[in-house]
PDB file of N, CA and C in Angstrom:
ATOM      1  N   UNK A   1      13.601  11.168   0.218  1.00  0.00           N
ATOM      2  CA  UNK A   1      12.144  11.175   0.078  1.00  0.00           C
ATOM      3  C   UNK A   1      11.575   9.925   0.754  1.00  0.00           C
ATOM      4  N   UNK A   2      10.371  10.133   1.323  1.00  0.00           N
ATOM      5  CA  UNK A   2       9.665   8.806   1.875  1.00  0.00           C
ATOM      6  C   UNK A   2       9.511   8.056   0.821  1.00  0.00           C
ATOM      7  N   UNK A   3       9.411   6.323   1.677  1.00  0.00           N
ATOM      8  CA  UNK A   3       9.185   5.397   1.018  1.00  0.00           C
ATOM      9  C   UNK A   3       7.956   4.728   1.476  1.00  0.00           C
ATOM     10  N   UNK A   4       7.295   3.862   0.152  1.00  0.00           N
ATOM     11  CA  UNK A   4       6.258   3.630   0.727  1.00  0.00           C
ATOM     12  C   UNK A   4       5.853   2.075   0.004  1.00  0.00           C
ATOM     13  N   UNK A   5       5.474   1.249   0.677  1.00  0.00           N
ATOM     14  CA  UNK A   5       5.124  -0.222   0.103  1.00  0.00           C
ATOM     15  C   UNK A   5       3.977  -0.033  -0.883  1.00  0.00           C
ATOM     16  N   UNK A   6       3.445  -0.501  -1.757  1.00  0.00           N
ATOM     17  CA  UNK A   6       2.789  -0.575  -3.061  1.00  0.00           C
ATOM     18  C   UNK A   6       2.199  -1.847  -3.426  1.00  0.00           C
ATOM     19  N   UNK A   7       1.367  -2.818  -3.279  1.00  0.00           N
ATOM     20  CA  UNK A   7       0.695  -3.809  -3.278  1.00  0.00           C
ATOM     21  C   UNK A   7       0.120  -3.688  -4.748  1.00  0.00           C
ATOM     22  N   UNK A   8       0.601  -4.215  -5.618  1.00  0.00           N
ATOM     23  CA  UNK A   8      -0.057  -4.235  -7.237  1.00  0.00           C
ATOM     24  C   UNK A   8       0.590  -3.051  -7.709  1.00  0.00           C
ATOM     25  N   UNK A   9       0.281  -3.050  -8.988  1.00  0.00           N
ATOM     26  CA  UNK A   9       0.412  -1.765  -9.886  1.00  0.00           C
ATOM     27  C   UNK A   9      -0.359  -0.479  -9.384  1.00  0.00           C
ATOM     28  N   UNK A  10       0.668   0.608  -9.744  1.00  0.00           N
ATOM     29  CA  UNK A  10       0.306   1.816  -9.554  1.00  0.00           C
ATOM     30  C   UNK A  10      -1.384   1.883 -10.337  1.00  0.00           C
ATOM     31  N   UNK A  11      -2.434   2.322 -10.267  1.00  0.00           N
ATOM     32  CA  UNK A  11      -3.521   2.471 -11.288  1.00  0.00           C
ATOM     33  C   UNK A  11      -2.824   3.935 -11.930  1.00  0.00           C
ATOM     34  N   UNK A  12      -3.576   3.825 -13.732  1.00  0.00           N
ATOM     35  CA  UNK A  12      -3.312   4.550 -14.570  1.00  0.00           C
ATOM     36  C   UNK A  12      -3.432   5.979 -14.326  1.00  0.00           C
ATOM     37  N   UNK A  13      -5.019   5.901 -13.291  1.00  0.00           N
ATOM     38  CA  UNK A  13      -5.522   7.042 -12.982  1.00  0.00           C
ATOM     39  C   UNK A  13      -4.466   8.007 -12.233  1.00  0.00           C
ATOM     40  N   UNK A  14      -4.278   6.875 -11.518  1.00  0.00           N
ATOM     41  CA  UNK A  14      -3.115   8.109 -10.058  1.00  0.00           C
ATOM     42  C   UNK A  14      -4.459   8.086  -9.010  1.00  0.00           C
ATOM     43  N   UNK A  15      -5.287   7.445  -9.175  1.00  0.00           N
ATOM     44  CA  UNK A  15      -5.910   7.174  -8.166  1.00  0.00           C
ATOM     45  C   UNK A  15      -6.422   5.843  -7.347  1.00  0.00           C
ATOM     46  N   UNK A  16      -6.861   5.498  -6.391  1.00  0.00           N
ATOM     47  CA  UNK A  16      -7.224   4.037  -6.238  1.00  0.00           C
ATOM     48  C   UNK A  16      -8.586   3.586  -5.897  1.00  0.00           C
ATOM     49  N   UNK A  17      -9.396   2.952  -6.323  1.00  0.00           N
ATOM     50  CA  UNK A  17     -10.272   2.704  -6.186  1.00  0.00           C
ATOM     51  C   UNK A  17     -10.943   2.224  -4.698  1.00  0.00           C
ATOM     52  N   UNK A  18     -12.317   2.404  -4.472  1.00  0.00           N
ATOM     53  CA  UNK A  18     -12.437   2.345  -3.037  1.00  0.00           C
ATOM     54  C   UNK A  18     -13.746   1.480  -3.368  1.00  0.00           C
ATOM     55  N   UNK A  19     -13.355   0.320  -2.625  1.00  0.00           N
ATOM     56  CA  UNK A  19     -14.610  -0.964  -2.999  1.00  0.00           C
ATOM     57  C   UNK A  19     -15.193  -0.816  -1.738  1.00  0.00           C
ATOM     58  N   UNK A  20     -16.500  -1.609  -1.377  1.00  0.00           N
ATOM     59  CA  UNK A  20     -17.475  -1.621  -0.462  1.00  0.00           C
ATOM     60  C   UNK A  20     -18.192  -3.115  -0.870  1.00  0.00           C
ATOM     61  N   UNK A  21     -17.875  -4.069  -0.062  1.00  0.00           N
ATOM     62  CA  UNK A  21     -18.362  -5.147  -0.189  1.00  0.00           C
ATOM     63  C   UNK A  21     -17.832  -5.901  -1.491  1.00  0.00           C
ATOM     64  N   UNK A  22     -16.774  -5.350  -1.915  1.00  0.00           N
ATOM     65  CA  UNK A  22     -16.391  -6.169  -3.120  1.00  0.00           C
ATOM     66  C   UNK A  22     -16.601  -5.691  -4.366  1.00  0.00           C
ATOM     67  N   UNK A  23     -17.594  -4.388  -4.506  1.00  0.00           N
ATOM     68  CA  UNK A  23     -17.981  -3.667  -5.669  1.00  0.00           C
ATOM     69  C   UNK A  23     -17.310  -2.100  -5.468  1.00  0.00           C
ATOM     70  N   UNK A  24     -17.029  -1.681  -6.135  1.00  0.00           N
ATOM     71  CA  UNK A  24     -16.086  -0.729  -6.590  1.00  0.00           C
ATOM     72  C   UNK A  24     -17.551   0.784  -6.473  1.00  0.00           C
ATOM     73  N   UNK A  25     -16.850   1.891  -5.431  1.00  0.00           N
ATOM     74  CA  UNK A  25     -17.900   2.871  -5.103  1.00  0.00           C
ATOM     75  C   UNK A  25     -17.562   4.239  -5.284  1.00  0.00           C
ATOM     76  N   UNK A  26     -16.369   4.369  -5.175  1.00  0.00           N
ATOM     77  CA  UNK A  26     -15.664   5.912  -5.460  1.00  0.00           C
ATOM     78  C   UNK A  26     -14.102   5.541  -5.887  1.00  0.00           C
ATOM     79  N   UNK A  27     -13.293   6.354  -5.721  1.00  0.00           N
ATOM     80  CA  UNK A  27     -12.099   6.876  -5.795  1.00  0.00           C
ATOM     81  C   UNK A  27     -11.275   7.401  -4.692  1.00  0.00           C
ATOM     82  N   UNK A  28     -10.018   7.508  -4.437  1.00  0.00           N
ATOM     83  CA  UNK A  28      -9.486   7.892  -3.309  1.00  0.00           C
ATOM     84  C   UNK A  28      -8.990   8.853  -4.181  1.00  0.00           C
ATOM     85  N   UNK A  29      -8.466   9.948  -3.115  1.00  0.00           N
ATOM     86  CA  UNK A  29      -7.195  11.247  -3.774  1.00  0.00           C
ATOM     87  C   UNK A  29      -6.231  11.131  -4.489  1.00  0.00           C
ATOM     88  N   UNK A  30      -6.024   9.698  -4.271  1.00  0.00           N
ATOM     89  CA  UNK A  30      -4.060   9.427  -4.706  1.00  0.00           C
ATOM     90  C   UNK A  30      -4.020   7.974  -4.438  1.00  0.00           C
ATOM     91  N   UNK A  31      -3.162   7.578  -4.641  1.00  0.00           N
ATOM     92  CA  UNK A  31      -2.860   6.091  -5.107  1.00  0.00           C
ATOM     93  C   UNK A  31      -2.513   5.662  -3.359  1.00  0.00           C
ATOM     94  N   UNK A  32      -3.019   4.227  -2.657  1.00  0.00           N
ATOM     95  CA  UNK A  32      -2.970   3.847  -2.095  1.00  0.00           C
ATOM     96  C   UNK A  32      -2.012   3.111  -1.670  1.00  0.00           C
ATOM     97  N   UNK A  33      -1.095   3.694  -0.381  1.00  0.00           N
ATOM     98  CA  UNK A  33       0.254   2.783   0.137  1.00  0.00           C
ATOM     99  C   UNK A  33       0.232   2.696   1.390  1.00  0.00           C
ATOM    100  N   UNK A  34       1.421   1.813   1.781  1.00  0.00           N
ATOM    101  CA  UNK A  34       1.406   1.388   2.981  1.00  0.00           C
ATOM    102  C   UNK A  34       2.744   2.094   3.318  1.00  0.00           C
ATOM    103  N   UNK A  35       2.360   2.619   4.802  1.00  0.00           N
ATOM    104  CA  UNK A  35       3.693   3.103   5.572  1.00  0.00           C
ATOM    105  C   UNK A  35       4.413   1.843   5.306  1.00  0.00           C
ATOM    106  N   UNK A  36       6.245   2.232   5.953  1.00  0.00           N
ATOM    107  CA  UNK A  36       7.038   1.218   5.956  1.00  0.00           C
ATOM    108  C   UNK A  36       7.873   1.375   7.060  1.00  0.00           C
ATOM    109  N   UNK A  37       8.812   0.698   7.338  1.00  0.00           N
ATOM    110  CA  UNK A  37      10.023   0.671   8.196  1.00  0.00           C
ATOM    111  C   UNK A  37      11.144  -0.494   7.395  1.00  0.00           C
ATOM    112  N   UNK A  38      12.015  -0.092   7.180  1.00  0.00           N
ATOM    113  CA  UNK A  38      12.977  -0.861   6.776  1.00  0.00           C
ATOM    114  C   UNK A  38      13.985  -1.594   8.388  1.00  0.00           C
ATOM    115  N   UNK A  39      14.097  -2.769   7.944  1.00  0.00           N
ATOM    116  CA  UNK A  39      14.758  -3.460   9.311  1.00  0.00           C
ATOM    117  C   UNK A  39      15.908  -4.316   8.548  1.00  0.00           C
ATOM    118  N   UNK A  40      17.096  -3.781   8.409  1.00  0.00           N
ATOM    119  CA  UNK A  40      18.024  -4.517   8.146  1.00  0.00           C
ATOM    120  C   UNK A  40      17.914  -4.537   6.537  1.00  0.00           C
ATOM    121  N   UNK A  41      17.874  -6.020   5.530  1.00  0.00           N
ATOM    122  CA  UNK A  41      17.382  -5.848   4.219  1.00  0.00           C
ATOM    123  C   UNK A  41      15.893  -6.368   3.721  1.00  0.00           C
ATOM    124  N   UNK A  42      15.378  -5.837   4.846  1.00  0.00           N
ATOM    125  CA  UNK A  42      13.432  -6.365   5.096  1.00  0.00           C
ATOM    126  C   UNK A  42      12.633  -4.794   5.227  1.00  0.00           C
ATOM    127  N   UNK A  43      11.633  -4.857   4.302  1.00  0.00           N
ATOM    128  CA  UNK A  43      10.967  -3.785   4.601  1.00  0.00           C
ATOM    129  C   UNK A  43       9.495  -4.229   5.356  1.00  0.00           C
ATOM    130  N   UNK A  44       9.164  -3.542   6.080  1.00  0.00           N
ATOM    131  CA  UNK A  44       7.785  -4.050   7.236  1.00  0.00           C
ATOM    132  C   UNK A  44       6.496  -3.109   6.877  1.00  0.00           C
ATOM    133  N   UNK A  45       5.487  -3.311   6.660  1.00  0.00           N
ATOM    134  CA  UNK A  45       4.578  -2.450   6.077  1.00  0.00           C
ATOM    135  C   UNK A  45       3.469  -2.176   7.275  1.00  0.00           C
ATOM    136  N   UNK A  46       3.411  -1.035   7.640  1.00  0.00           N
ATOM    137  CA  UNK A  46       2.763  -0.511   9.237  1.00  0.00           C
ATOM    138  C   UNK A  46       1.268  -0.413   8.499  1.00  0.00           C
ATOM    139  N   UNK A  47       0.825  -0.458   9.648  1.00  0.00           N
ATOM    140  CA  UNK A  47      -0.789  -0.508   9.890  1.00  0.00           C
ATOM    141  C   UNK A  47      -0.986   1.295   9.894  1.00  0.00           C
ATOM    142  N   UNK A  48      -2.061   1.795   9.870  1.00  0.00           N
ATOM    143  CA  UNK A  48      -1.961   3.717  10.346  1.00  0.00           C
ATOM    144  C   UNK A  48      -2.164   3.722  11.533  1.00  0.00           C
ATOM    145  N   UNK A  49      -1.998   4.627  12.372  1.00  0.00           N
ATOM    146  CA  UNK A  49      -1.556   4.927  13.580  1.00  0.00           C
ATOM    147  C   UNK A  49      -2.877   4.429  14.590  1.00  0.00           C
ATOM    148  N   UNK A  50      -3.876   4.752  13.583  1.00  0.00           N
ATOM    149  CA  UNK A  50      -5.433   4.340  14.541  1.00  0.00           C
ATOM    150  C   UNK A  50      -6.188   3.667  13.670  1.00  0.00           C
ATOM    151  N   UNK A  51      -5.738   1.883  13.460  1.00  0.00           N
ATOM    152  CA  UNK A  51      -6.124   1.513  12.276  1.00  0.00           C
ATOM    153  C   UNK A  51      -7.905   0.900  12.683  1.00  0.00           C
ATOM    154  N   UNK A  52      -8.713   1.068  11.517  1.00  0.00           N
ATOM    155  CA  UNK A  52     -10.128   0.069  11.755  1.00  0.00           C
ATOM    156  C   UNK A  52      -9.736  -1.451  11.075  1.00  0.00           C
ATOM    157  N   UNK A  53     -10.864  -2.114  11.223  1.00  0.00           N
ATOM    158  CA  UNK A  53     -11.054  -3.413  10.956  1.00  0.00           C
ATOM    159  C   UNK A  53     -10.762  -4.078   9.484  1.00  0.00           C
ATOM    160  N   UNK A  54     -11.302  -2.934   8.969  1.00  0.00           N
ATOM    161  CA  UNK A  54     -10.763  -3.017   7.057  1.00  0.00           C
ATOM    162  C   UNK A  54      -9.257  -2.864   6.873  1.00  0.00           C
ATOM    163  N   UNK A  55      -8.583  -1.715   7.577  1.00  0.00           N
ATOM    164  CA  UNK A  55      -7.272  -1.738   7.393  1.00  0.00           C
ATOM    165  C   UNK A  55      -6.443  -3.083   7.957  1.00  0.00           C
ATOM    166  N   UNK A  56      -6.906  -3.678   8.951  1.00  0.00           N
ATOM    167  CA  UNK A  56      -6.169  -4.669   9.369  1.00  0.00           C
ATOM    168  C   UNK A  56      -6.180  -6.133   8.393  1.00  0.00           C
ATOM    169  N   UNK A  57      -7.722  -5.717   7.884  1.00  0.00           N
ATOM    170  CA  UNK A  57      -7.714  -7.260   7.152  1.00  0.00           C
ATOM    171  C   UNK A  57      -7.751  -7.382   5.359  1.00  0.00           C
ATOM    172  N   UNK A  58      -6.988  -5.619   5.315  1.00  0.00           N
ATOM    173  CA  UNK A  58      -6.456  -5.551   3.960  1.00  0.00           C
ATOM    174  C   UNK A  58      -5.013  -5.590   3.844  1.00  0.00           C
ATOM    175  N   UNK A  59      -4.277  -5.496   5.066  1.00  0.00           N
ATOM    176  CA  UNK A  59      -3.347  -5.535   5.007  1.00  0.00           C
ATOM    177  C   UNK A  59      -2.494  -7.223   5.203  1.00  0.00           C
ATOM    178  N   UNK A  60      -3.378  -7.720   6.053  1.00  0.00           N
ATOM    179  CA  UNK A  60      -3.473  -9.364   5.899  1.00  0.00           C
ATOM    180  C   UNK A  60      -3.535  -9.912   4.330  1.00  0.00           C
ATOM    181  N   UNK A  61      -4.733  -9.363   3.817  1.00  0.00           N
ATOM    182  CA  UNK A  61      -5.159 -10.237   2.588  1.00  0.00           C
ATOM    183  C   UNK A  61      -3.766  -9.563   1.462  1.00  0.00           C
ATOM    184  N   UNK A  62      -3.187  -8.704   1.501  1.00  0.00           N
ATOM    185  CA  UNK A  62      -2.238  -7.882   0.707  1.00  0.00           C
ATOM    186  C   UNK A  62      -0.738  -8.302   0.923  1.00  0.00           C
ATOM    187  N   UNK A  63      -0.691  -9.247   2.059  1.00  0.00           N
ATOM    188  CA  UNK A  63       0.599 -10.307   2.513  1.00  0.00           C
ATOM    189  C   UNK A  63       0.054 -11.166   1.562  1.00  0.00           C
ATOM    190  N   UNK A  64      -0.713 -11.429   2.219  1.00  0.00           N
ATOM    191  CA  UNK A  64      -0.913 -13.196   1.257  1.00  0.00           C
ATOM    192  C   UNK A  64      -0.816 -13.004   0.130  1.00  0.00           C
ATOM    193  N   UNK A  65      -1.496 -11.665  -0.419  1.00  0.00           N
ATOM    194  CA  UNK A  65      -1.129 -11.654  -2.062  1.00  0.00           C
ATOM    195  C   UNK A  65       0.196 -11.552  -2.743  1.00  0.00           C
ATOM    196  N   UNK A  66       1.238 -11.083  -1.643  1.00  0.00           N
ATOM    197  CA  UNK A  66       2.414 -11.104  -1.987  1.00  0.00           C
ATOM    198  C   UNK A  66       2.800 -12.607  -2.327  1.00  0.00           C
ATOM    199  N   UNK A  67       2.535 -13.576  -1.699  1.00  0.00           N
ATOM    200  CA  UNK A  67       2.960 -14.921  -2.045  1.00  0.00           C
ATOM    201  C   UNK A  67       2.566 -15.705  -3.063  1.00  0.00           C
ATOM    202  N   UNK A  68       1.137 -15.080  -3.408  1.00  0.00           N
ATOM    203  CA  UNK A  68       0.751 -15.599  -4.724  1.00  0.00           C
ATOM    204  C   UNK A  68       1.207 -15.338  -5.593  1.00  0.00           C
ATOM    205  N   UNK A  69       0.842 -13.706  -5.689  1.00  0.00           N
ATOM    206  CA  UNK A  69       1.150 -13.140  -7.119  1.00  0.00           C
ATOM    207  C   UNK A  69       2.524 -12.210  -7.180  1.00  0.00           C
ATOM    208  N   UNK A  70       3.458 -11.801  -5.975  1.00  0.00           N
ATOM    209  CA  UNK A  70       4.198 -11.072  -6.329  1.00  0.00           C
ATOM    210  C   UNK A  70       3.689  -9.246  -6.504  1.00  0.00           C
ATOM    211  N   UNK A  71       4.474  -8.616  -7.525  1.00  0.00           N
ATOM    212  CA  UNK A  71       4.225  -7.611  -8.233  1.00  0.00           C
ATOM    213  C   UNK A  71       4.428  -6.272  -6.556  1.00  0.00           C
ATOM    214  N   UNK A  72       5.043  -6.276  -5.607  1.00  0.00           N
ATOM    215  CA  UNK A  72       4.655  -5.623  -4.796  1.00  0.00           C
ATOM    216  C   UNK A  72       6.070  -4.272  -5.008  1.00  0.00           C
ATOM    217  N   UNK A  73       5.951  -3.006  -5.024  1.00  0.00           N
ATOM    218  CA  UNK A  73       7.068  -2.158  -5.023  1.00  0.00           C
ATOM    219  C   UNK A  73       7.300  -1.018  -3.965  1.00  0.00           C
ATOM    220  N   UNK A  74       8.032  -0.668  -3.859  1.00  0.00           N
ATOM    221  CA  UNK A  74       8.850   0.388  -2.944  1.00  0.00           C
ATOM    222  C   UNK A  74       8.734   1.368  -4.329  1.00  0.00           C
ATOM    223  N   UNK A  75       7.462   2.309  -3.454  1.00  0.00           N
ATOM    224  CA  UNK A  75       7.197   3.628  -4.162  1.00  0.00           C
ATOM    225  C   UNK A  75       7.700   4.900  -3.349  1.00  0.00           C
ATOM    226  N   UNK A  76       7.293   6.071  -3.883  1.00  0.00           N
ATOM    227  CA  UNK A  76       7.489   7.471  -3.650  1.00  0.00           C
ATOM    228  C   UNK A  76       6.747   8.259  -3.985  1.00  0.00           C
ATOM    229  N   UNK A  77       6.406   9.284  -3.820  1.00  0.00           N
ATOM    230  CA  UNK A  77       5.532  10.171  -3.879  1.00  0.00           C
ATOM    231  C   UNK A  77       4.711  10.994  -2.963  1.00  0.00           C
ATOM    232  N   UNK A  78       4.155  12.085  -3.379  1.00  0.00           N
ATOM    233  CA  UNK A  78       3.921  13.411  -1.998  1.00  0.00           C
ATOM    234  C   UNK A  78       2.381  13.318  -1.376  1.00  0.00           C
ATOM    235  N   UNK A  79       2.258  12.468  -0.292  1.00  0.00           N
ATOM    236  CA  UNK A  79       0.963  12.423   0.903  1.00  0.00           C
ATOM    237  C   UNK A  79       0.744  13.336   0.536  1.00  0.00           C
ATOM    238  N   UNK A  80      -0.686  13.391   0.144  1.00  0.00           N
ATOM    239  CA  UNK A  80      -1.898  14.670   0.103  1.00  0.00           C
ATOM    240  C   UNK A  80      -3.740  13.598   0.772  1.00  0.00           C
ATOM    241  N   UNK A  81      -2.886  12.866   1.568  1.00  0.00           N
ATOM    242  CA  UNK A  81      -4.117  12.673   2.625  1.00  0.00           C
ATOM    243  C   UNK A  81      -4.257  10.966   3.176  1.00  0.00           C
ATOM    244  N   UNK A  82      -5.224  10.690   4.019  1.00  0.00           N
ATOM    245  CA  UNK A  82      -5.572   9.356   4.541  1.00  0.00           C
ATOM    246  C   UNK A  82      -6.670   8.812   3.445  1.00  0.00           C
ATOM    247  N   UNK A  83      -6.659   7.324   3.052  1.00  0.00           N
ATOM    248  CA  UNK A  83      -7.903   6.782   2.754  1.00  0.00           C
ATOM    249  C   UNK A  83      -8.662   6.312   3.260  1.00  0.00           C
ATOM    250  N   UNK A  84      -9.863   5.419   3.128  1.00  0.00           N
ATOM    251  CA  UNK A  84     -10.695   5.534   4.212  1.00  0.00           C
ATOM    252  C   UNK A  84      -9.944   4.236   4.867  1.00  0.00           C
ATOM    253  N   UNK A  85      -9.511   3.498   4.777  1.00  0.00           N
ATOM    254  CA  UNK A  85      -8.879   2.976   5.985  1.00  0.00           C
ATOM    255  C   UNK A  85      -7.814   3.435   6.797  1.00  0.00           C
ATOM    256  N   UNK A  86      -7.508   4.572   6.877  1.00  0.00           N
ATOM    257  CA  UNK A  86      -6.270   5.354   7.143  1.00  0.00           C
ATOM    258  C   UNK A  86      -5.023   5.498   6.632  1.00  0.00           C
ATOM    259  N   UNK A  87      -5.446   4.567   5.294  1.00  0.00           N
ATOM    260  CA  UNK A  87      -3.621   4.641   4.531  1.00  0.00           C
ATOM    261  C   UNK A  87      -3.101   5.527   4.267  1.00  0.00           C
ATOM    262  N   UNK A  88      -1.817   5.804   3.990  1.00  0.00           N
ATOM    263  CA  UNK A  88      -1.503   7.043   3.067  1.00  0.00           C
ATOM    264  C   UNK A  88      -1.636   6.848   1.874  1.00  0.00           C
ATOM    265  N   UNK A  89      -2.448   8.531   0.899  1.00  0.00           N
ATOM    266  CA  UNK A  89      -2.472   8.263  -0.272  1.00  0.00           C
ATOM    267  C   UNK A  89      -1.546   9.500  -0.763  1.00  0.00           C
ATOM    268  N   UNK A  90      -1.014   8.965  -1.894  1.00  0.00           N
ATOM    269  CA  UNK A  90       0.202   9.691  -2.562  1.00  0.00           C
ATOM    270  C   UNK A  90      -0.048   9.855  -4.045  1.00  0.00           C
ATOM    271  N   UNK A  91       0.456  11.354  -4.156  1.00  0.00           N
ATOM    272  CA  UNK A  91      -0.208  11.699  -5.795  1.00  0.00           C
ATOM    273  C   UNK A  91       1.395  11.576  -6.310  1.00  0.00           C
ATOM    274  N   UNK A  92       1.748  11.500  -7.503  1.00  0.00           N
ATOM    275  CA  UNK A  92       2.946  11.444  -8.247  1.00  0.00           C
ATOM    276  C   UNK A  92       3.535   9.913  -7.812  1.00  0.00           C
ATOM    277  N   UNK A  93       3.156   8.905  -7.771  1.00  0.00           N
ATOM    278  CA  UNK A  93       3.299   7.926  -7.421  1.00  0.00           C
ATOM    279  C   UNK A  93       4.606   7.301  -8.248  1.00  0.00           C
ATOM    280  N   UNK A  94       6.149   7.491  -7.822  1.00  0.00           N
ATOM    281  CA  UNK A  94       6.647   7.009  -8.477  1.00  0.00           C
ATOM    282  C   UNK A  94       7.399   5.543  -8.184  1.00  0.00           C
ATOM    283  N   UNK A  95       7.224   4.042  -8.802  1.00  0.00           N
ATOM    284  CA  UNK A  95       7.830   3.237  -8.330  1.00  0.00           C
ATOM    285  C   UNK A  95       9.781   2.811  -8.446  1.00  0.00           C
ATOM    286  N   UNK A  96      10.414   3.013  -6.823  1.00  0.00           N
ATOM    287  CA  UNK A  96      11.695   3.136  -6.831  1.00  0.00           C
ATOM    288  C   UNK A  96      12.307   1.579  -7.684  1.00  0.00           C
ATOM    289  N   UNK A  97      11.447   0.654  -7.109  1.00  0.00           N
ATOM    290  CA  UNK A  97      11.647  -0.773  -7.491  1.00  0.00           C
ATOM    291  C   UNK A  97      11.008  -1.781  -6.881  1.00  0.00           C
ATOM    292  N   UNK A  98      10.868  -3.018  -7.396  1.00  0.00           N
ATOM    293  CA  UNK A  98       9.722  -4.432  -7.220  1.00  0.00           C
ATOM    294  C   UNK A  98      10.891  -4.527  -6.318  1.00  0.00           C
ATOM    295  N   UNK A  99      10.096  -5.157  -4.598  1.00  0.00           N
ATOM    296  CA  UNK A  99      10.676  -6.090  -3.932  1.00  0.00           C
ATOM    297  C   UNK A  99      10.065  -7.377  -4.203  1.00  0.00           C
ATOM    298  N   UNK A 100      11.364  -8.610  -3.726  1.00  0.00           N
ATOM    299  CA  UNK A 100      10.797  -9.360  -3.411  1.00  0.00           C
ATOM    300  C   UNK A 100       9.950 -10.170  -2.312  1.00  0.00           C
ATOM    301  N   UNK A 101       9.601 -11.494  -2.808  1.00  0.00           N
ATOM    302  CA  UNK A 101       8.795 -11.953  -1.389  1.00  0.00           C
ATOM    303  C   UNK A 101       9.462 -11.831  -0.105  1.00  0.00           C
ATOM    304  N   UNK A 102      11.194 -12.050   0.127  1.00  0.00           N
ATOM    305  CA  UNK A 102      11.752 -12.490   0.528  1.00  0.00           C
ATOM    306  C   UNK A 102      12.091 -11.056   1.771  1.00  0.00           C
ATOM    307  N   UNK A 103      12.110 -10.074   0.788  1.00  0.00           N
ATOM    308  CA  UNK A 103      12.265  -8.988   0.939  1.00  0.00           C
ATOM    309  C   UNK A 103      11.152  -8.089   1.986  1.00  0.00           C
ATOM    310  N   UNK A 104      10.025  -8.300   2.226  1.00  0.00           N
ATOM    311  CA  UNK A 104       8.359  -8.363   2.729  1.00  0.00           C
ATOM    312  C   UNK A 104       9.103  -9.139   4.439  1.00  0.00           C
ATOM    313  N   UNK A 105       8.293  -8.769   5.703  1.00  0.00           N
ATOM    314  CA  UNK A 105       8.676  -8.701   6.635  1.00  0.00           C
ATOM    315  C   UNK A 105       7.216  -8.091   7.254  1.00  0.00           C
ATOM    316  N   UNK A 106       6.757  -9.601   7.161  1.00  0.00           N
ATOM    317  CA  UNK A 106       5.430  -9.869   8.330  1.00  0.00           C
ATOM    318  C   UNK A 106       5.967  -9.377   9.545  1.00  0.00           C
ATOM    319  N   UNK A 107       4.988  -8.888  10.380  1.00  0.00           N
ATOM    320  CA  UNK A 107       4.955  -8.749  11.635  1.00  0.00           C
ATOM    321  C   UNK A 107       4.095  -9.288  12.943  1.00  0.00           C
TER     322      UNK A 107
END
């Protein structure tokens, strides 16, 4: 089954929230992840294929959060669509296991 990077806790909902300026405006389909590529014992978390400006500088701010706070996992679960930054969102969101920082593989 695909794998997929996970930045924070799964939300309760099974869904992820979709902010706009910092305030919280809708809902996405499914819980919000990041493609991956595994390279050796490093997993690399891809941008979407035709990323905008939000995806690039959530995926920045979602590194750095790895160094603060941790909490980041290698999930699973079945794509039922893009969010609005082009992520994949995945319903049945199950987490395989917490990587670590060490484990994370900037690009």
């Amino acid at each position: 089954m695909k794998q997929y990077i996970r930045f924070g806790e799964l939300p309760r909902s099974g869904k992820s929230t979709i902010f706009f300026r910092g305030e919280p405006v809708g809902e996405e389909e499914g819980v919000s992840v990041w493609d991956c590529k595994q390279d050796g014992d490093k997993y690399i978390p891809l941008l979407p294929d035709v990323p905008n400006e939000d995806a690039k500088d959530d995926l920045f701010r979602m590194l750095n959060y790895t160094y603060m706070y941790g909490n980041v996992y290698l999930v699973t679960g079945r794509e039922v669509g893009r969010g609005q930054d082009g992520e994949p969102l995945i319903a049945n969101a199950e987490i395989v296991r917490e990587l670590s920082i060490e484990e994370i593989k900037k690009t």
